[in-house]
Protein backbone atom coordinates (compact mmCIF):
# COMPACT_ATOMS: atom_id res chain seq x y z
CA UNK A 1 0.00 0.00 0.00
CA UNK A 2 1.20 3.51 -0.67
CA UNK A 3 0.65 5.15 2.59
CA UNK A 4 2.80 2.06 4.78
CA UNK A 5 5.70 2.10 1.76
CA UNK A 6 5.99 6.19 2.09
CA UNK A 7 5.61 6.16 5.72
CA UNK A 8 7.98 3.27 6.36
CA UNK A 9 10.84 4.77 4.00
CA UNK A 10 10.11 8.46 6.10
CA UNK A 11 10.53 7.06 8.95
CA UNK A 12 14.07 5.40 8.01
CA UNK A 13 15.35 8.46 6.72
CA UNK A 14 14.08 10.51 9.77
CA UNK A 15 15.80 7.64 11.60
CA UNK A 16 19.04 8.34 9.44
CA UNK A 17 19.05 12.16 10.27
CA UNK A 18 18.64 11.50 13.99
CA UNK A 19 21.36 9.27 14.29
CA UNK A 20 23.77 10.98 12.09
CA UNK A 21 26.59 12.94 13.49
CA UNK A 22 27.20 14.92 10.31
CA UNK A 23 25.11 18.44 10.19
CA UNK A 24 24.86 18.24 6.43
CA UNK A 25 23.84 14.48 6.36
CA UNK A 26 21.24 14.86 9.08
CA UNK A 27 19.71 17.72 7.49
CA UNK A 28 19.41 15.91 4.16
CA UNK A 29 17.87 13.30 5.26
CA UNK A 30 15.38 15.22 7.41
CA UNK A 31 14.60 16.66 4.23
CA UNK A 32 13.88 13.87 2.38
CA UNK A 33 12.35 12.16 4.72
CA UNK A 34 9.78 15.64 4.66
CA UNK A 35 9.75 15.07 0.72
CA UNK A 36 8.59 11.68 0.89
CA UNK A 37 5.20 12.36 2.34
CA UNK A 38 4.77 15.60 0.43
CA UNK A 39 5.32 13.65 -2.42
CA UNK A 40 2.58 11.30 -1.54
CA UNK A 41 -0.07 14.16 -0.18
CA UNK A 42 1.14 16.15 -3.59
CA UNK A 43 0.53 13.40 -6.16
CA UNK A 44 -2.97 12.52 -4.61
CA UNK A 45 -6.15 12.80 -6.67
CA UNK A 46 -8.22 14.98 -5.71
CA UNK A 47 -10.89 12.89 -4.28
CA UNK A 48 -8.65 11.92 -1.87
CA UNK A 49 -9.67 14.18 1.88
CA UNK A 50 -13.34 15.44 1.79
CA UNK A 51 -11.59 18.70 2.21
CA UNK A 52 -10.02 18.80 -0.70
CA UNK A 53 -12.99 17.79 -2.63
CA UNK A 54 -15.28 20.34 -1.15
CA UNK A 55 -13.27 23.69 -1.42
CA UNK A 56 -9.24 23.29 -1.91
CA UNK A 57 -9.43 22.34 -5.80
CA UNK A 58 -12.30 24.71 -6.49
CA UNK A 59 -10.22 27.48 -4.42
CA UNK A 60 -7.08 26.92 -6.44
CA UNK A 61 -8.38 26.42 -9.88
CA UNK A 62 -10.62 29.51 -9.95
CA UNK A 63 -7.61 32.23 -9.61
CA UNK A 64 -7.49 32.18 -13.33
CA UNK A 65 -11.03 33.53 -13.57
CA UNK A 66 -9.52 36.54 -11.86
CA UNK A 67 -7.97 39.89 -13.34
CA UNK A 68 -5.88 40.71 -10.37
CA UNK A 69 -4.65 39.63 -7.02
CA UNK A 70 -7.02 42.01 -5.39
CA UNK A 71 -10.00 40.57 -7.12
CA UNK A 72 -8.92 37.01 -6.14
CA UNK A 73 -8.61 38.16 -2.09
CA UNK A 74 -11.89 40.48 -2.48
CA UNK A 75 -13.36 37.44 -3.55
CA UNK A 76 -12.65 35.12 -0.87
CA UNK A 77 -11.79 37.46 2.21
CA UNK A 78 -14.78 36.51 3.54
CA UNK A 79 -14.75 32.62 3.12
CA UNK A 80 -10.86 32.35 3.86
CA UNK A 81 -8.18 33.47 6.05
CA UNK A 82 -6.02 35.87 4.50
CA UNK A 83 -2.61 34.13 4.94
CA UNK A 84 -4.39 31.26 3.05
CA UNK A 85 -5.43 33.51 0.26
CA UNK A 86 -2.39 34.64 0.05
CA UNK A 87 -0.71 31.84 0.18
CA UNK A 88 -3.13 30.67 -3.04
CA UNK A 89 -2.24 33.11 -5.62
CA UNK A 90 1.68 32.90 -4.64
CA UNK A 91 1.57 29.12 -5.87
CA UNK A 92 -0.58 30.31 -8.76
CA UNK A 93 2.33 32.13 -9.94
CA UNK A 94 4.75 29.03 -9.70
CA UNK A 95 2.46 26.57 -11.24
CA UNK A 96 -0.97 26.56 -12.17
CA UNK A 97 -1.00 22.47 -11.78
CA UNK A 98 -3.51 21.51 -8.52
CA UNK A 99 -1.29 18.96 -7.15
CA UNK A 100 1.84 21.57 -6.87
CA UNK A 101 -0.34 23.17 -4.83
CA UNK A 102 -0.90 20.18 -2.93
CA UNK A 103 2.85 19.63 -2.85
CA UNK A 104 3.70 22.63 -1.82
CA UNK A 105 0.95 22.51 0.87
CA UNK A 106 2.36 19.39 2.57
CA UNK A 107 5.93 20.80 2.56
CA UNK A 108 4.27 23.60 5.17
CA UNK A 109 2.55 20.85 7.30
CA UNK A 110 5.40 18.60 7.52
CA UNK A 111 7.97 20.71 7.08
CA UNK A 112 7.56 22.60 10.25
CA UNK A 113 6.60 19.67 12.33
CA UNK A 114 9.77 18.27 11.21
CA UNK A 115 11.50 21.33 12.49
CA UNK A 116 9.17 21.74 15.94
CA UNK A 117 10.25 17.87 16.56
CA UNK A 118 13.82 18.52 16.03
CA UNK A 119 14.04 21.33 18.30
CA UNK A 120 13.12 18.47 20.84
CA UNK A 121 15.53 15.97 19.90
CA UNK A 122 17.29 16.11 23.37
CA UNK A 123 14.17 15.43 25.08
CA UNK A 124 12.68 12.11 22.93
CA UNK A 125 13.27 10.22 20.17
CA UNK A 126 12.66 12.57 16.84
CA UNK A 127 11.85 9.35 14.53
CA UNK A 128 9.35 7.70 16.46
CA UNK A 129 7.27 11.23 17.26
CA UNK A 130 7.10 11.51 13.41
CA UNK A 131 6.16 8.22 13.03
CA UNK A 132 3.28 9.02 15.41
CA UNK A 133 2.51 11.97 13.38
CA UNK A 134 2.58 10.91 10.13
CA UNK A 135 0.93 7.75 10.23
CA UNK A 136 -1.88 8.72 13.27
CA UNK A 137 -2.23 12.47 11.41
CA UNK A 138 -2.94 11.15 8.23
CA UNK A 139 -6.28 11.42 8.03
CA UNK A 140 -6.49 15.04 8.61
CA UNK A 141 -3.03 16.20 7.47
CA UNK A 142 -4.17 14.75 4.07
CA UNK A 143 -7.75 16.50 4.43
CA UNK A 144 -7.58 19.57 6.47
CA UNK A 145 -5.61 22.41 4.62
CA UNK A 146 -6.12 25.40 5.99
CA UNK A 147 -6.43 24.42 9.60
CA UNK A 148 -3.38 21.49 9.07
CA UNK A 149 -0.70 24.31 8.10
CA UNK A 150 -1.97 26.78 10.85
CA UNK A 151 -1.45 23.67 13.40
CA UNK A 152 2.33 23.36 12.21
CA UNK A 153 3.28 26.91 12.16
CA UNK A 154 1.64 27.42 15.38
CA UNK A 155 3.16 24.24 16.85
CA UNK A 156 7.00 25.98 15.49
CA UNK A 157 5.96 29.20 17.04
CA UNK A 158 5.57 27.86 20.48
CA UNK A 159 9.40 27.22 20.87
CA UNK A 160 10.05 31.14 20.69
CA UNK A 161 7.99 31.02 23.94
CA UNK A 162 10.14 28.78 25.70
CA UNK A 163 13.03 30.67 24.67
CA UNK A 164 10.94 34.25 26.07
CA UNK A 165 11.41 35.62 23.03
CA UNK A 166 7.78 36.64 22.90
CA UNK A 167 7.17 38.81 19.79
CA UNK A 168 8.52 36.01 17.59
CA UNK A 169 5.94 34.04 19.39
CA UNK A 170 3.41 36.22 18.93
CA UNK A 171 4.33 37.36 15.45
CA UNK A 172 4.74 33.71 14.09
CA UNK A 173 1.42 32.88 16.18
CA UNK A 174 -0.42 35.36 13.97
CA UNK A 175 1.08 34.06 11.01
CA UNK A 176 -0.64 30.83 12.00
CA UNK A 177 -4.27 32.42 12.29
CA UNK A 178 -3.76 33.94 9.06
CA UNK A 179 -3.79 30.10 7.65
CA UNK A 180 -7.05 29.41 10.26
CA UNK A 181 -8.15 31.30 13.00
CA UNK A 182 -8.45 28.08 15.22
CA UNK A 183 -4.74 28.82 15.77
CA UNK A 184 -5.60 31.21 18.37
CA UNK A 185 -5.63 27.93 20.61
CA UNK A 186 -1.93 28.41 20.79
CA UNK A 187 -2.62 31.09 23.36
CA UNK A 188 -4.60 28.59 25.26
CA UNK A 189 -1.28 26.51 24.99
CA UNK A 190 0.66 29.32 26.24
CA UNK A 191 -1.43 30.33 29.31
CA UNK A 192 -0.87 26.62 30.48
CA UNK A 193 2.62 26.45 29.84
CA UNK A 194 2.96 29.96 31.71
CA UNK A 195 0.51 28.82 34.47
CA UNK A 196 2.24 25.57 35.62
CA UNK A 197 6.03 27.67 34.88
CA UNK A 198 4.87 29.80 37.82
CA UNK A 199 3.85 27.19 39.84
CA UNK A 200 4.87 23.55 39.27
CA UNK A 201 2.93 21.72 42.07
CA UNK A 202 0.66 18.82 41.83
CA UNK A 203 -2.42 21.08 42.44
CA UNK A 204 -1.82 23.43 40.15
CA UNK A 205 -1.72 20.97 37.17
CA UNK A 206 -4.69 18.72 38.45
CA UNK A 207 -6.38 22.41 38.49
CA UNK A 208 -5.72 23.00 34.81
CA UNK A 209 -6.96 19.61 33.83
CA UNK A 210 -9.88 20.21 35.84
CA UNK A 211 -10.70 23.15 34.61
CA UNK A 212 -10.96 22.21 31.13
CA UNK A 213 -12.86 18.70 31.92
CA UNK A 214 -15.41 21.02 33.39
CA UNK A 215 -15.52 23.03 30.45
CA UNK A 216 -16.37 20.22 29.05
CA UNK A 217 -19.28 19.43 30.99
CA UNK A 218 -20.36 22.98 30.69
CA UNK A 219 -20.03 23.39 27.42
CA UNK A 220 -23.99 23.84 26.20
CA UNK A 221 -24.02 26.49 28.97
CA UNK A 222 -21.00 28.29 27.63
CA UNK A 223 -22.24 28.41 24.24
CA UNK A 224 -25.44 29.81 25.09
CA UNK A 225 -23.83 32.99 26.80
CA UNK A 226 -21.73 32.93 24.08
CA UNK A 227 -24.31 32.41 21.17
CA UNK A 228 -26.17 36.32 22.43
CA UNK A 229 -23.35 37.51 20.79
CA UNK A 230 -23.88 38.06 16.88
CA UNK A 231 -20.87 37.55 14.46
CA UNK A 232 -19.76 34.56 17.41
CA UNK A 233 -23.15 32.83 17.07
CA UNK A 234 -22.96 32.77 13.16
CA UNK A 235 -20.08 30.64 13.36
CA UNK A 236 -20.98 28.42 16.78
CA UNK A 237 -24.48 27.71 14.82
CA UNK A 238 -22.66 26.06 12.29
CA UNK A 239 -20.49 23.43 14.89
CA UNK A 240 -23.62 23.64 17.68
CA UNK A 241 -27.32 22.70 15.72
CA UNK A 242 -28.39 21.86 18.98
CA UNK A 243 -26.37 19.21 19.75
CA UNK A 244 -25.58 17.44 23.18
CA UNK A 245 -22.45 16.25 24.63
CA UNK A 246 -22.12 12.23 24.24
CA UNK A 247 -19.42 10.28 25.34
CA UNK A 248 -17.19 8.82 22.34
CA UNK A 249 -15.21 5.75 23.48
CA UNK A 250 -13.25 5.28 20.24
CA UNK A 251 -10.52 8.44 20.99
CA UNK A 252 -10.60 7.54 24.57
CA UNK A 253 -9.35 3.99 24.11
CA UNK A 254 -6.44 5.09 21.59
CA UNK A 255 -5.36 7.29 24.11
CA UNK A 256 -5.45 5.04 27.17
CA UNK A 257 -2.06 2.74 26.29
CA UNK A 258 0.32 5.31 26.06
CA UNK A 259 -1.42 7.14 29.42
CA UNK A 260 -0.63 4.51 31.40
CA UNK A 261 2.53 3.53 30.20
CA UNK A 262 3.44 7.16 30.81
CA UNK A 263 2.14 7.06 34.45
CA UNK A 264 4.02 4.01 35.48
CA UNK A 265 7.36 5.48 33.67
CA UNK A 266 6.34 8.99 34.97
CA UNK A 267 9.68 8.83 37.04
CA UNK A 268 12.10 8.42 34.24
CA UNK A 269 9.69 10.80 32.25
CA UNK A 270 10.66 13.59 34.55
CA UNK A 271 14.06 13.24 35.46
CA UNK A 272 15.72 12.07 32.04
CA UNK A 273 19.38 13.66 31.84
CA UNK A 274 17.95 16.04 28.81
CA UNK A 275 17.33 19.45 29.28
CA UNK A 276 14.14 20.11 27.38
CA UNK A 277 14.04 23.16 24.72
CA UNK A 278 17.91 23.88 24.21
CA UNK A 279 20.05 22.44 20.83
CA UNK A 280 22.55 19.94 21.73
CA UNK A 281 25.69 22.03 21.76
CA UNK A 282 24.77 24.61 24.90
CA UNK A 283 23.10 21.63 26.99
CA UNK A 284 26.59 21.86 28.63
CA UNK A 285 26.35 25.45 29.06
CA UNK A 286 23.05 25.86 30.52
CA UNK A 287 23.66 22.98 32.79
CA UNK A 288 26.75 24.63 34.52
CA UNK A 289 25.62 28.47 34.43
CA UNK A 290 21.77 27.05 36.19
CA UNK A 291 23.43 24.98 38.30
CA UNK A 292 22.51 21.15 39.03
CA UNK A 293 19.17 22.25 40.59
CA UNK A 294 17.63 24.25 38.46
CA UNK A 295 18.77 22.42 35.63
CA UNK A 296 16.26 19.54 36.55
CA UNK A 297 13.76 22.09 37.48
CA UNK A 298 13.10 23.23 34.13
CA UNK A 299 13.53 19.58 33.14
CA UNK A 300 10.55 18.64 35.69
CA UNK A 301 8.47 21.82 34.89
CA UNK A 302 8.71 20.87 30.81
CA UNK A 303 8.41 17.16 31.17
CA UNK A 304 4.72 17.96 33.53
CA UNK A 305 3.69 20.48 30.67
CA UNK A 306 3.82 17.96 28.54
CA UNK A 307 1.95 15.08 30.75
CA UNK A 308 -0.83 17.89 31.62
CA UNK A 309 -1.69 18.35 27.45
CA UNK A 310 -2.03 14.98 27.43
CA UNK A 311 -5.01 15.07 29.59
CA UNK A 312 -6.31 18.08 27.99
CA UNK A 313 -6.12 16.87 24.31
CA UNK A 314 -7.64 13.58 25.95
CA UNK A 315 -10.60 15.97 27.09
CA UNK A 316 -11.39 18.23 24.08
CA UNK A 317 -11.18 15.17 21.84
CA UNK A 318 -14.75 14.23 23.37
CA UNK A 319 -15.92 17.34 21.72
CA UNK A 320 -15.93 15.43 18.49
CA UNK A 321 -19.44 14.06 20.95
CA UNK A 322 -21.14 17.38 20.30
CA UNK A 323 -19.65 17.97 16.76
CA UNK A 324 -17.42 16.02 14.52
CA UNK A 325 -15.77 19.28 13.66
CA UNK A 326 -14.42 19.85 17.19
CA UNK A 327 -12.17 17.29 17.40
CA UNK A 328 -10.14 19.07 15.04
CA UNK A 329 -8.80 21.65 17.47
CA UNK A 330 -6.70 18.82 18.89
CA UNK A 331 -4.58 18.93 16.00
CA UNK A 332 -2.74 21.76 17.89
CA UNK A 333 -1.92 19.24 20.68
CA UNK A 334 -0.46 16.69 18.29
CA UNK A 335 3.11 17.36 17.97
CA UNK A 336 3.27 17.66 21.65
CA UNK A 337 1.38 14.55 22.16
CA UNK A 338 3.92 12.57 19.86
CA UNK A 339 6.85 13.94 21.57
CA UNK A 340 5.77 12.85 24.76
CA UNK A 341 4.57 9.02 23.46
CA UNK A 342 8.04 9.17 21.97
CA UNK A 343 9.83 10.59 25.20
CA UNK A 344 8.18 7.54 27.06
CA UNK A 345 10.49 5.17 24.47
CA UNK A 346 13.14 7.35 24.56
CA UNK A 347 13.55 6.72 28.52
CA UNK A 348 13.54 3.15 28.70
CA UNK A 349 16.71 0.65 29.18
CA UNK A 350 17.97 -2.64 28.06
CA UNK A 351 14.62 -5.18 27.34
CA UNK A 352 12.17 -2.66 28.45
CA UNK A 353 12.65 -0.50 25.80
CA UNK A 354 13.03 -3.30 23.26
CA UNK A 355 9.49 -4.47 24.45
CA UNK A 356 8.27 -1.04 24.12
CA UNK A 357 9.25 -0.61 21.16
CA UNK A 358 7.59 -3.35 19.57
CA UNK A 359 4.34 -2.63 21.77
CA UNK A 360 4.60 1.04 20.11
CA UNK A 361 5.01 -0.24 16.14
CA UNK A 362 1.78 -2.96 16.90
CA UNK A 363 -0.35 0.01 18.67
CA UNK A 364 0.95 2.46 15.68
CA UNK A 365 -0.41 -0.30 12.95
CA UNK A 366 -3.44 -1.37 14.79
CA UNK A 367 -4.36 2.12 15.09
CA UNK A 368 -3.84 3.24 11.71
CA UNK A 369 -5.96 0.41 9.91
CA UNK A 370 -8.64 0.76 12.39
CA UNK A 371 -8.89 4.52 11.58
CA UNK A 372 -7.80 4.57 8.00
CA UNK A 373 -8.87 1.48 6.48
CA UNK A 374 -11.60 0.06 8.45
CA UNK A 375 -13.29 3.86 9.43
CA UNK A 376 -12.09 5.74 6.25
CA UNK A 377 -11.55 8.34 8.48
CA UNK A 378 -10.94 11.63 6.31
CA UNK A 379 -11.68 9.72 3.56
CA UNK A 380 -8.09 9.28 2.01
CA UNK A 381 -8.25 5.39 2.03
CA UNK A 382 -7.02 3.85 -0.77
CA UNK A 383 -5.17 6.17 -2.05
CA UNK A 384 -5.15 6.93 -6.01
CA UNK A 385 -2.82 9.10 -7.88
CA UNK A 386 -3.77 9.20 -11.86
CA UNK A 387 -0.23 11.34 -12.07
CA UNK A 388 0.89 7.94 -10.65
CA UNK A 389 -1.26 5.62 -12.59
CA UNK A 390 -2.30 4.35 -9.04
CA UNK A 391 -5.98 3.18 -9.14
């Protein structure tokens, strides 16, 4: 099949770029290992994502019909974001050929995951988190355009936070909602990371998980205050139709393996020798100028981040109970989500982590079949390329 062929041969080159000690070779093979599923998503028919059948093609193949750029945005300023727009007639100008868009498309999404996962290679394994991505993300990443390359530059954007450098965050963060608004989740992102920096206790991150399981529960309430309000009800009338919360057991099993394994490895988790968010050659550095304490601290404080969006991805993804379009806006937690899966394999020793290994390529393959194939989820399944002759 063309999706485990791609996927497999990404994976070995992401592998190959991990592991290799040369800059130039690890960076090459990052980049092809980024090509390979472009490739794929770029070379797709266009029945493949119910996205792209219902406005990406249409979207792209109508610039011609316009005299001007300003006639194409005027157009579609108020169906689109305008980084999206934007981002339309730009590729027009390369190539007027739908699947170049497509192409070029995918390079965003995966490109910048690939980056946001490499900026975390001293805190998990870079391979297997884009193994988690590529082949659990599929569905969407080969389906949801406008809201897909929001997710990754938003996702890239959140490492200038870490760093405090703020307006890069906040500049590259906008950049994102110009793609999709939905990016403004980021900031939701940000006020957790900034709550549990200030104070890293137990109560404080059983608080924030609380807080969003009962906005969960009072959801139907929320949207009523919310729905008084005109240009926000348009929009919440379209997700809402008078729906009511039910409880969807499919997301909440998928996510219940690598929970657990986390808990009982929550230890090693924490307290890894890897300082998260700082490249490889000032680990050293920052270790002796913090000093032994506060080098773990941070460690502790990034590592618990992490573990807390795990719970709160696990509770907005029952939103897809009210509205199958909610469960989108856990796209944002993704990358995180796979880092952390991955940190849980990165930490183990010896046969544990030869066991966990294989337990992590049967739950990835199990998963995707059972979403892809069996579901259709995103409707991408099986994939057909005429470019390809692939039927």
């Amino acid at each position: 099949m063309p999706y485990l062929f791609t996927y497999s041969l990404s994976y070995i080159l992401c592998f190959l770029g991990e592991k290799s000690k040369n800059k130039i070779a690890s960076y090459l093979f990052l980049i092809l290992s980024v090509f390979c599923v472009s490739f794929l998503a770029g070379m797709r028919d266009y029945t493949i994502g119910v996205d792209t059948v219902s406005y990406t093609k249409f979207f792209f193949e109508t610039v011609n019909s316009f005299s001007s750029f300003r006639a194409f945005y005027q157009h579609y300023i108020f169906s689109y974001e305008p980084g999206f727009i934007i981002w339309g007639y730009l590729i027009h100008l390369i190539s007027d050929e739908y699947n170049c868009f497509l192409f070029m498309t995918a390079c965003v999404i995966y490109g910048f995951v690939m980056c946001s996962l490499r900026y975390y290679k001293n805190f998990c394994s870079i391979s297997m988190a884009w193994l988690f991505f590529i082949t659990f993300s599929c569905t969407e990443a080969l389906n949801i355009t406008r809201q897909y390359m929001a997710m990754s530059i938003a996702v890239w954007a959140f490492h200038y936070l870490t760093e405090k450098k703020y307006l890069k965050y906040f500049l590259w963060t906008l950049i994102a909602m110009s793609f999709h608004v939905s990016a403004v989740i980021s900031f939701i992102v940000m006020i957790i990371y900034l709550i549990i920096k200030r104070n890293n206790k137990f109560v404080t991150r059983f608080g924030v998980i609380s807080a969003f399981l009962l906005l969960i529960l009072g959801f139907e309430i929320i949207v009523s205050i919310f729905s008084r309000i005109g240009f926000i009800a348009n929009k919440l009338s379209f997700y809402i139709n008078g729906a009511h919360y039910s409880f969807q057991i499919n997301p909440f099993i998928i996510r219940v393996p690598f929970i657990m394994i986390l808990l009982l490895s929550r230890k090693s988790f924490r307290e890894k020798n890897h300082i998260f968010s700082y490249g490889h050659d000032i680990l050293k550095h920052h270790k002796l100028t913090m000093g032994e304490k506060n080098y773990f601290q941070i460690n502790k404080l990034n590592a618990d981040f992490m573990v807390v969006l795990l719970f709160v991805e696990m509770i907005i993804c029952q939103m897809r109970g009210i509205n199958v379009g909610f469960y989108r806006m856990t796209g944002f937690f993704y990358v995180f989500k796979f880092v952390s899966y991955s940190r849980v394999i990165y930490t183990k020793k010896g046969i544990d982590k030869i066991v966990i290994y294989l337990f992590a390529y049967m739950y990835i393959i199990t998963v995707f079949v059972y979403w892809t194939v069996i579901l259709n989820s995103g409707h991408i399944y099986p994939y057909t390329s005429e470019i390809l002759n692939i039927k």
